[in-house]
Protein backbone atom coordinates (compact mmCIF):
# COMPACT_ATOMS: atom_id res chain seq x y z
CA UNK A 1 49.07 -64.46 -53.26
CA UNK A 2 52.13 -63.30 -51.45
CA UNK A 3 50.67 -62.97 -47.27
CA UNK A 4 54.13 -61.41 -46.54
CA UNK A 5 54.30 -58.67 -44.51
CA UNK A 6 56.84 -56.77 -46.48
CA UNK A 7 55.05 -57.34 -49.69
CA UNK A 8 51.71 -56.16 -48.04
CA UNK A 9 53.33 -52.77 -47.12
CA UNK A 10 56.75 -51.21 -48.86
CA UNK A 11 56.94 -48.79 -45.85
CA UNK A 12 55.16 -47.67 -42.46
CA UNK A 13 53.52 -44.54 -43.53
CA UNK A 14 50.23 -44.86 -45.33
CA UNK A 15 49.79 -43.08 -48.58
CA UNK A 16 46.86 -40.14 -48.66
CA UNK A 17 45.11 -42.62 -50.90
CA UNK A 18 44.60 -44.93 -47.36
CA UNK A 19 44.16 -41.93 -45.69
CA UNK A 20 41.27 -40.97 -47.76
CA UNK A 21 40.14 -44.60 -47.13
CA UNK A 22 40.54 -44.79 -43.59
CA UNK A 23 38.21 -41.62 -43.06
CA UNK A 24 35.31 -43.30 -44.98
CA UNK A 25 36.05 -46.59 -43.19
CA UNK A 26 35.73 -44.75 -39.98
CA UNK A 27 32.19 -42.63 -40.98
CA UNK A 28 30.87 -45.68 -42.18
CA UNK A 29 31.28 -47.76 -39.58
CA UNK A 30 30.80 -45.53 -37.13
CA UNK A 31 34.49 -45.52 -35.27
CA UNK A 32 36.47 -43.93 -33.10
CA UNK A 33 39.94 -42.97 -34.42
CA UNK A 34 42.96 -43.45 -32.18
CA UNK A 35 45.12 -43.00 -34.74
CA UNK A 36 45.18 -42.88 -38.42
CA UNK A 37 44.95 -46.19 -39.46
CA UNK A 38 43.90 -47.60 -36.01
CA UNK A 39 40.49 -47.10 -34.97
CA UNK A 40 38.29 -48.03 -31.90
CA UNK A 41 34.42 -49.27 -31.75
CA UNK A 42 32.30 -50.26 -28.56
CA UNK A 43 28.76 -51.97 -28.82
CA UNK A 44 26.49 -52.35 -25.36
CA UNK A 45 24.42 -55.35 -25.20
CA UNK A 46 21.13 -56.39 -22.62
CA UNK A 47 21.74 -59.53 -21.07
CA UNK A 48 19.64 -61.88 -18.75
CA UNK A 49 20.63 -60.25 -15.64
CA UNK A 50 18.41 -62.79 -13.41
CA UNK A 51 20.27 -65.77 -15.44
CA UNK A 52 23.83 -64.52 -14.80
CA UNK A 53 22.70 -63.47 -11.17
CA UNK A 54 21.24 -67.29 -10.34
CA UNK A 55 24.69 -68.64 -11.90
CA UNK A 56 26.55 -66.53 -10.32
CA UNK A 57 29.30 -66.90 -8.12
CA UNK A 58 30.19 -70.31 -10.31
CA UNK A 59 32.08 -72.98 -8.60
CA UNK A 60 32.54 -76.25 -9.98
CA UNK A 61 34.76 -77.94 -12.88
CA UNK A 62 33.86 -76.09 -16.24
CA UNK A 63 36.99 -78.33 -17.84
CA UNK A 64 39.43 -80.55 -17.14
CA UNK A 65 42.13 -77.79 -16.50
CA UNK A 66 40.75 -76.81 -13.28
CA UNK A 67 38.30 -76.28 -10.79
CA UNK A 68 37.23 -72.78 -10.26
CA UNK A 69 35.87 -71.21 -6.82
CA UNK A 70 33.95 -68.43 -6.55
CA UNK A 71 33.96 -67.09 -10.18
CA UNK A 72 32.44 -63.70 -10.80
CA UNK A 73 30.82 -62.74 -14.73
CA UNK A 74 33.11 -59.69 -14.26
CA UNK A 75 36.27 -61.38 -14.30
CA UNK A 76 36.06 -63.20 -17.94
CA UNK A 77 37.42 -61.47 -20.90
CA UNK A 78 35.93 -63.22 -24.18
CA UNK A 79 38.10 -62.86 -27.09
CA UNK A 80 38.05 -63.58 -30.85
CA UNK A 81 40.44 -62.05 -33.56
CA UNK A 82 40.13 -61.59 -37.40
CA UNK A 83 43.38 -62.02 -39.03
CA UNK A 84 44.96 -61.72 -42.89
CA UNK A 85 45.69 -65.44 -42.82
CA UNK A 86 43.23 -68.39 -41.96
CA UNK A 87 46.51 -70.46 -40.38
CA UNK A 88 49.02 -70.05 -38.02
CA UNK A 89 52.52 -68.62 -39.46
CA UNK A 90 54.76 -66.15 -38.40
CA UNK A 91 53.91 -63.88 -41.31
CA UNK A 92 49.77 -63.74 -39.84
CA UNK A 93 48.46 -61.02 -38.21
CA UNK A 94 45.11 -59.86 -36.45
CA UNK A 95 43.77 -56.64 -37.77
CA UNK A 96 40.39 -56.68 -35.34
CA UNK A 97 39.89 -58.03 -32.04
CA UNK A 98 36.50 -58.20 -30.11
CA UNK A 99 36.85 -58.01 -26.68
CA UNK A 100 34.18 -58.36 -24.40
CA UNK A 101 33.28 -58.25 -21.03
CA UNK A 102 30.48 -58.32 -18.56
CA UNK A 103 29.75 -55.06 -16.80
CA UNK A 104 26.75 -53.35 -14.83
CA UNK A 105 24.53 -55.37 -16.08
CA UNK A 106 25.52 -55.61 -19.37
CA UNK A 107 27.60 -56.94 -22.09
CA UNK A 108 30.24 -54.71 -23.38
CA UNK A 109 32.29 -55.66 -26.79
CA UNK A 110 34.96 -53.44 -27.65
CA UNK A 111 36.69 -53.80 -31.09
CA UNK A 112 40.07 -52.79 -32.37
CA UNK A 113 40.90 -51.91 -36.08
CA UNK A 114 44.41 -52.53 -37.36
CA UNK A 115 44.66 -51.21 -40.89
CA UNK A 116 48.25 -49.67 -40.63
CA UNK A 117 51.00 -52.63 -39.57
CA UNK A 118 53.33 -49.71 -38.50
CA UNK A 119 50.96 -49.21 -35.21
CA UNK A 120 50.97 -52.84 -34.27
CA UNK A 121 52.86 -52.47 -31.05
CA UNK A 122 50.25 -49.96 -30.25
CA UNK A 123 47.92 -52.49 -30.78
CA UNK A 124 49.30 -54.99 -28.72
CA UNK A 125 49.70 -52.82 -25.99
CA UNK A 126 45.63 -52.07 -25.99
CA UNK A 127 44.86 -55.72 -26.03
CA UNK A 128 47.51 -56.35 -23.34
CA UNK A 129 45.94 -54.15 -20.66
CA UNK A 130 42.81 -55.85 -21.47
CA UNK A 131 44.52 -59.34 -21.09
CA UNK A 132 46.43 -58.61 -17.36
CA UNK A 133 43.30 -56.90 -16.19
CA UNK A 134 41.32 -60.56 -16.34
CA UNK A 135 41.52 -63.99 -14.27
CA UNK A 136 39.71 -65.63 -16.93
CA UNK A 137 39.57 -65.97 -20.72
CA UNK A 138 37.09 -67.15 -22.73
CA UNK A 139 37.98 -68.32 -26.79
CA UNK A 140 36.27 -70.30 -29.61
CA UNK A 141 39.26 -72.78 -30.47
CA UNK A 142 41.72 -70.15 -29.22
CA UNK A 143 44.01 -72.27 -27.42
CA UNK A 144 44.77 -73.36 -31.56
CA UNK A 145 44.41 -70.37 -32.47
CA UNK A 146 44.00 -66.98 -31.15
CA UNK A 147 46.37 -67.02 -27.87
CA UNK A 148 49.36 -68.61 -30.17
CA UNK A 149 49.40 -66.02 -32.69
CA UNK A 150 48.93 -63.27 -30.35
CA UNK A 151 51.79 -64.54 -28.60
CA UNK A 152 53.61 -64.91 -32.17
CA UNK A 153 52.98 -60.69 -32.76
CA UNK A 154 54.73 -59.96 -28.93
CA UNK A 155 57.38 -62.02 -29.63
CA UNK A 156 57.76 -60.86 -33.08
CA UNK A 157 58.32 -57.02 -31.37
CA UNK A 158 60.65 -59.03 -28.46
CA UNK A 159 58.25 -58.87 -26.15
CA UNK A 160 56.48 -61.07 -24.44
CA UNK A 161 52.71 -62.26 -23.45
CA UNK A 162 52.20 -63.33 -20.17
CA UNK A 163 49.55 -66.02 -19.33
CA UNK A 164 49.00 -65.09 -16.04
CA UNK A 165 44.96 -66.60 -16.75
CA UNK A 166 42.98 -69.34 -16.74
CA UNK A 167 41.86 -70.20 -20.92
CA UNK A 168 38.29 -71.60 -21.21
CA UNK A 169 37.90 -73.14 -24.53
CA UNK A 170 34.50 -72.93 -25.19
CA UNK A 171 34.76 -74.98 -28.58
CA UNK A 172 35.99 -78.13 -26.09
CA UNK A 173 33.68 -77.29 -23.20
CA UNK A 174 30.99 -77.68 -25.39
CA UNK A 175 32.63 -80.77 -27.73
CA UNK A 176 32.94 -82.72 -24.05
CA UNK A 177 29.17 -81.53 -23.01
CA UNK A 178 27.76 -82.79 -26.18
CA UNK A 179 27.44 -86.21 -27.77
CA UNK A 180 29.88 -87.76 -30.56
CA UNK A 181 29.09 -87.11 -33.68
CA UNK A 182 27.04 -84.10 -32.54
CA UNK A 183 24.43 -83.30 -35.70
CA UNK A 184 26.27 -80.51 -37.52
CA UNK A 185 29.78 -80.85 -36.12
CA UNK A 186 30.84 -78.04 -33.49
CA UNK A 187 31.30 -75.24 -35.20
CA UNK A 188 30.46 -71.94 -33.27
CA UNK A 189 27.67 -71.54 -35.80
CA UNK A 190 25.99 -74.46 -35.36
CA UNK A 191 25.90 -74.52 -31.67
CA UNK A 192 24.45 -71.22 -31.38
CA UNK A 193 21.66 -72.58 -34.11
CA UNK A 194 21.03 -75.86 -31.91
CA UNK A 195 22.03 -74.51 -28.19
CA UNK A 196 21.28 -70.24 -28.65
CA UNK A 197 18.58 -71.23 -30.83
CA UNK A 198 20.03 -67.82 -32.97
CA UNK A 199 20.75 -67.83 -37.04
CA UNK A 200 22.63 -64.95 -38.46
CA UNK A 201 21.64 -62.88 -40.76
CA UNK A 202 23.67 -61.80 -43.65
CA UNK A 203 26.97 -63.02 -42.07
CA UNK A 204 30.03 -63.60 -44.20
CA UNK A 205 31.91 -67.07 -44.01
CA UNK A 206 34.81 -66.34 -41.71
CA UNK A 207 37.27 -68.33 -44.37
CA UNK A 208 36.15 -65.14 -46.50
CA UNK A 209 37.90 -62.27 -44.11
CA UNK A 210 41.27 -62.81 -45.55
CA UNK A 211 40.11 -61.93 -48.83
CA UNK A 212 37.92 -58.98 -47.77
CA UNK A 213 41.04 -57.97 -46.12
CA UNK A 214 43.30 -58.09 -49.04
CA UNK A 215 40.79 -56.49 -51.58
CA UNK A 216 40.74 -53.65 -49.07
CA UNK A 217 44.56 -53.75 -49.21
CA UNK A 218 45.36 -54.46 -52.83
CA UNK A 219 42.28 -52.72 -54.36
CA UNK A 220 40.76 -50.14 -52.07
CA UNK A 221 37.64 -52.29 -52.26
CA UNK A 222 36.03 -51.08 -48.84
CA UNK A 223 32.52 -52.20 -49.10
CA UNK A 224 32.75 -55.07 -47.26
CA UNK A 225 34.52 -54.41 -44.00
CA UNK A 226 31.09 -53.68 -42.23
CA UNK A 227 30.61 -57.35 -42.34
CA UNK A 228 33.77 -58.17 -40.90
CA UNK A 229 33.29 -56.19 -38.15
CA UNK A 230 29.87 -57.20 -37.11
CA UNK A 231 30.76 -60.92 -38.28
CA UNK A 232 33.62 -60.51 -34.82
CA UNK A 233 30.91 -58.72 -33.11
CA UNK A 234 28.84 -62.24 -33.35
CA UNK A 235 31.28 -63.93 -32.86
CA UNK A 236 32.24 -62.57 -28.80
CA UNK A 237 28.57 -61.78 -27.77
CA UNK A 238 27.63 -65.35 -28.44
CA UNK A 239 30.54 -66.63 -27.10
CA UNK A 240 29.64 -65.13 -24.39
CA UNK A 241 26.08 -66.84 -24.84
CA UNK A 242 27.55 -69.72 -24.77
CA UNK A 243 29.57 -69.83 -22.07
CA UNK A 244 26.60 -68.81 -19.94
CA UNK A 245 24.92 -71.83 -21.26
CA UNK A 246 27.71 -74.60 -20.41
CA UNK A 247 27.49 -73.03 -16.58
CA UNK A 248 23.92 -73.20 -16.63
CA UNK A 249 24.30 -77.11 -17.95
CA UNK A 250 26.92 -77.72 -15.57
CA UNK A 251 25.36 -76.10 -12.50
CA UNK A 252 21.73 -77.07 -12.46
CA UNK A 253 22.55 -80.58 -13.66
CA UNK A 254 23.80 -81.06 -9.58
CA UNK A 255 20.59 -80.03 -8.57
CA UNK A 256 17.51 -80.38 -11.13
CA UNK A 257 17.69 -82.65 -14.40
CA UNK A 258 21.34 -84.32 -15.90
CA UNK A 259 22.62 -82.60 -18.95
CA UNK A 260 21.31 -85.02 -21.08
CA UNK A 261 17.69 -84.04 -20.33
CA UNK A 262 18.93 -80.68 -21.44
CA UNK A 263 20.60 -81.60 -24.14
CA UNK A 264 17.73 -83.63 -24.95
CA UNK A 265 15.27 -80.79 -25.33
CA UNK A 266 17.80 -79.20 -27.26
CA UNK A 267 17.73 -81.47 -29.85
CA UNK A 268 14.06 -82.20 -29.92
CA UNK A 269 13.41 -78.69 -30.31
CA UNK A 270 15.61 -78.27 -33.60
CA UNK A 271 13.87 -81.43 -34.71
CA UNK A 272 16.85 -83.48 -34.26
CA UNK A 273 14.87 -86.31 -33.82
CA UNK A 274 17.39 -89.55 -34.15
CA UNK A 275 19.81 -87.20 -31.91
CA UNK A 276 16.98 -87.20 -29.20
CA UNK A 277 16.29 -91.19 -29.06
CA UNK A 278 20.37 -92.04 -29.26
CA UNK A 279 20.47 -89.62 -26.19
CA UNK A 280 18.02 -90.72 -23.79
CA UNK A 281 16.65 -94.06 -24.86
CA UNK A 282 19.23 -95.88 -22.04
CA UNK A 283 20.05 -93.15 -20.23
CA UNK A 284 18.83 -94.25 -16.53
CA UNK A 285 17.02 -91.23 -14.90
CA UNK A 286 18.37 -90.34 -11.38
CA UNK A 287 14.67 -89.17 -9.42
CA UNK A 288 11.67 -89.22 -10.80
CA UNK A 289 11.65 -85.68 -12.20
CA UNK A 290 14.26 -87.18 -14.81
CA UNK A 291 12.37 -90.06 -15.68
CA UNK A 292 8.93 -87.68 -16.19
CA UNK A 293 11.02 -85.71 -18.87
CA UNK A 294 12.51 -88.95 -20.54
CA UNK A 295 9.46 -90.25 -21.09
CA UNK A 296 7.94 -86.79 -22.11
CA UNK A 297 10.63 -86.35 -24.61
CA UNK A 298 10.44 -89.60 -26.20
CA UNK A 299 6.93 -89.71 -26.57
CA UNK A 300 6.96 -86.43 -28.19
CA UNK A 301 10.00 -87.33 -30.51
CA UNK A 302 9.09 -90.95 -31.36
CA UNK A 303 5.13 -89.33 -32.47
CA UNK A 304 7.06 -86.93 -34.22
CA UNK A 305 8.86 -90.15 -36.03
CA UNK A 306 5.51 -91.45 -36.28
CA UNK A 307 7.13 -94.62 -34.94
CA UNK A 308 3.64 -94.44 -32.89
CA UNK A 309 3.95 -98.59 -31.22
CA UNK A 310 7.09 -96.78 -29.57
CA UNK A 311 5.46 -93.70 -28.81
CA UNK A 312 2.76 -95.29 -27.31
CA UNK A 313 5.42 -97.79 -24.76
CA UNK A 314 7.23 -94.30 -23.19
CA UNK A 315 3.46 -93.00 -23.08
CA UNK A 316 2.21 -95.62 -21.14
CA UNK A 317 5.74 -95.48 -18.54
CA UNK A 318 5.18 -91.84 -17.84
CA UNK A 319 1.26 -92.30 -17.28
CA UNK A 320 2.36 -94.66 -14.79
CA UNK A 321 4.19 -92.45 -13.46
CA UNK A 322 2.57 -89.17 -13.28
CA UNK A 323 -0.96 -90.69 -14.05
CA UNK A 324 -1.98 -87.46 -15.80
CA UNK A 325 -5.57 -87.89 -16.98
CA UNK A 326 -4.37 -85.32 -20.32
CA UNK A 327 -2.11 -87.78 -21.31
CA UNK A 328 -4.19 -90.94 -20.79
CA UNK A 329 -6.48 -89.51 -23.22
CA UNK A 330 -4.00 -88.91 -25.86
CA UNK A 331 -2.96 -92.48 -25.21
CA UNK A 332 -6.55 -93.38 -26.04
CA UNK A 333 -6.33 -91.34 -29.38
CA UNK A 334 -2.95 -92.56 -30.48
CA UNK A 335 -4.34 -96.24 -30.16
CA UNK A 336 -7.83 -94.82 -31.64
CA UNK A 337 -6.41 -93.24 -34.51
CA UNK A 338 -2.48 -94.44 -35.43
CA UNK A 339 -2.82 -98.21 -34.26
CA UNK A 340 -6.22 -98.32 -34.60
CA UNK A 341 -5.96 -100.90 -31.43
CA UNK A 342 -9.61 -100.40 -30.84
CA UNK A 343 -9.85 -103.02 -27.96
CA UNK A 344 -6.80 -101.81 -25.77
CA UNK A 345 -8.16 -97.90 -26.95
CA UNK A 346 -11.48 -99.10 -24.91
CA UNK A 347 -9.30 -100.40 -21.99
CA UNK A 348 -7.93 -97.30 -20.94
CA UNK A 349 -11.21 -94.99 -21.54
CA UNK A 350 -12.41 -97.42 -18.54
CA UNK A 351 -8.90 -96.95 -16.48
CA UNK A 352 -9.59 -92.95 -17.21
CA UNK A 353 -13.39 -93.11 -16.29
CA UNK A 354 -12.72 -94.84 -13.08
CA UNK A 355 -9.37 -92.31 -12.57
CA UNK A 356 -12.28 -89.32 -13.21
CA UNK A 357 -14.64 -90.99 -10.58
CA UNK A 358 -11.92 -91.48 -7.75
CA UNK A 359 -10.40 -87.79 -8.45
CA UNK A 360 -12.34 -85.28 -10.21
CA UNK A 361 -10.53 -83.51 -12.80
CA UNK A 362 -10.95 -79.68 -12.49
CA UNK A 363 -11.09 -79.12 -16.03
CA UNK A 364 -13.14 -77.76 -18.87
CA UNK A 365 -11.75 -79.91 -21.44
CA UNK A 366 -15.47 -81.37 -22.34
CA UNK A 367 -13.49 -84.55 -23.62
CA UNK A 368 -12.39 -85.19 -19.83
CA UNK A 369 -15.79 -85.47 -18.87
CA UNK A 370 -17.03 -88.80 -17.44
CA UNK A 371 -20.23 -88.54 -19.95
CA UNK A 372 -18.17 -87.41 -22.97
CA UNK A 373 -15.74 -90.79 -22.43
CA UNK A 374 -18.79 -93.24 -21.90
CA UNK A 375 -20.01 -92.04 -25.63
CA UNK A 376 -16.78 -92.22 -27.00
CA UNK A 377 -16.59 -95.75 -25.50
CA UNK A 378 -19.82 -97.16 -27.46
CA UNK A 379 -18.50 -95.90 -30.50
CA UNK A 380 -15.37 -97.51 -29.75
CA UNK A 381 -17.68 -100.85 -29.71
CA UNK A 382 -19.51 -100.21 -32.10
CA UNK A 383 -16.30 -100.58 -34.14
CA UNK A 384 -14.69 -103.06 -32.44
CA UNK A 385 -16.64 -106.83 -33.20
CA UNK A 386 -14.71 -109.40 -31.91
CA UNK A 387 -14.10 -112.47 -34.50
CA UNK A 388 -15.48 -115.48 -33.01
CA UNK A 389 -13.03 -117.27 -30.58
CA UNK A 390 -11.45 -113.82 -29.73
């Protein structure tokens, strides 16, 4: 296939046949027509306004580029391009860009259509007002990526892009937050399935836009451009997701748990089990907040292993720790039940019956109740018959 821009249009007019196309492009997908062959769409979005608000202003080192003072949500532009070509050459192109932004409250994405190449300076002249208006940009890889070959199209009209702004990367922010080897690799995808908890639904593969570009150019084939345009439209808002995230990491590490606790419950929750123990098995807590949810998580996520002799060693640290009469019991079941450690399961009904005594538990669980444990403790014997000598 020839990606030339000569061979993809033999002049700078479109024929009636793309003009025909263009208006049931624009019906369909709902757009606003600047010009024929370059259209407009904008999309609000609702957005945790107490979140951004408790983030907000951001100071402190995002990446290793810099150390930002005072940032406002209002003064990041988030950015992600489609283009004909899945590499960077000089004969690529972008024919949509999402740009959003945060404002009043909300999210706003705006997109830009470029079907006919002759109104690419016209183009470039919407994004750049978007791009000197902003302090900040946010990308996906786009330091790879989207920034060079924008820069490629200016120069390629003899003008120029200036980079009067500070690039966040959020595809390296997030590789540097994370783990090596992070389960699933960091693709935008998977870190909005493991961080945003969000799957999409009937996305396209963005390797696949090229070719849904080019059967719109070579055969007319239309059908499919409504999934390129909401695949970019995923693509900003949970960039912008996920920038909010990494400054939520980054900020409340300083003053509640480390990242890794974070990260930690991150993992457990998508059942990333092996993730979870590599994490925080010698991670040293720094107060004892930490150290209750280390020893919550891997409790949880070594039962979950059924590696229960482990499960049962970070059970016992945090009951020393927090000496939660709820969890002493399930220590007694986990030794009842998954060890069946009979003696030792006996030991600690006595620890929680004299815990009961010494501080009454204002509960209705009826198997927190002093009488309930005593029975449970004679069946307990009647089970357990030491072997003579023992």
């Amino acid at each position: 296939m020839d990606l030339s821009l000569l061979s993809l249009y033999e002049n700078n007019h479109p024929t009636q046949e793309n003009l025909n196309i263009y208006q049931q492009i624009e019906k369909e997908l709902n757009l606003t027509k600047i010009q024929e062959g370059f259209f407009f769409r904008r999309k609000t979005f609702k957005v945790d306004k107490e979140k951004i608000d408790n983030l907000f202003p951001f100071s402190g080192i995002l990446d290793i580029l810099g150390k930002l003072i005072e940032m406002e949500p209002e003064e990041v532009l988030f950015i992600d391009i489609e283009a004909i070509g899945l590499t960077f050459n000089t004969s690529n192109f972008p024919f949509l860009v999402g740009l959003g932004y945060y404002s009043e409250e909300n999210f706003i994405l705006d997109q830009y259509l470029l079907l006919d190449i002759s109104l690419e300076p016209l183009h470039l002249e919407y994004l750049e007002k978007y791009i000197n208006k902003y302090k900040y940009i946010a990308s996906f890889n786009g330091k790879k990526f989207d920034i060079p070959l924008l820069k490629s199209r200016f120069y390629f009209y003899g003008k120029k892009l200036e980079e009067n702004f500070h690039h966040f990367d959020i595809y390296v922010i997030w590789k540097r937050l994370l783990p090596n080897k992070f389960s699933g690799g960091y693709s935008q995808k998977n870190l909005e399935n493991k961080i945003l908890n969000f799957f999409r639904e009937d996305d396209i593969d963005g390797s696949r836009v090229p070719e849904i570009f080019f059967d719109w150019q070579k055969y007319q084939k239309y059908d499919e451009f409504s999934k390129i345009i909401h695949h970019n439209e995923w693509d900003v808002f949970n960039l912008f997701l996920l920038f909010v995230e990494a400054l939520d990491f980054i900020k409340n590490k300083k003053d509640t748990l480390n990242t890794k606790i974070q990260i930690g419950k991150i993992f457990y929750k998508n059942n990333y089990y092996k993730e979870t123990i590599k994490l925080l098995e010698n991670y040293l807590p720094q107060n004892l907040e930490e150290m209750i949810q280390k020893y919550t998580l891997l409790y949880k996520t070594y039962y979950k292993m059924q590696d229960y002799p482990k499960a049962v060693s970070s059970l016992k640290k945090l009951i020393e720790i927090k000496k939660d009469p709820k969890e002493i019991l399930l220590l007694i079941r986990i030794l009842q039940n998954k060890l069946k450690n009979i003696q030792e399961a006996i030991q600690y009904i006595d620890i929680l019956i004299d815990y009961i005594k010494n501080f009454p538990v204002d509960t209705k669980n009826p198997y927190l109740q002093v009488a309930s444990l005593k029975k449970r403790k004679e069946k307990l014997f009647a089970l357990y018959e030491p072997k003579p000598g023992h």
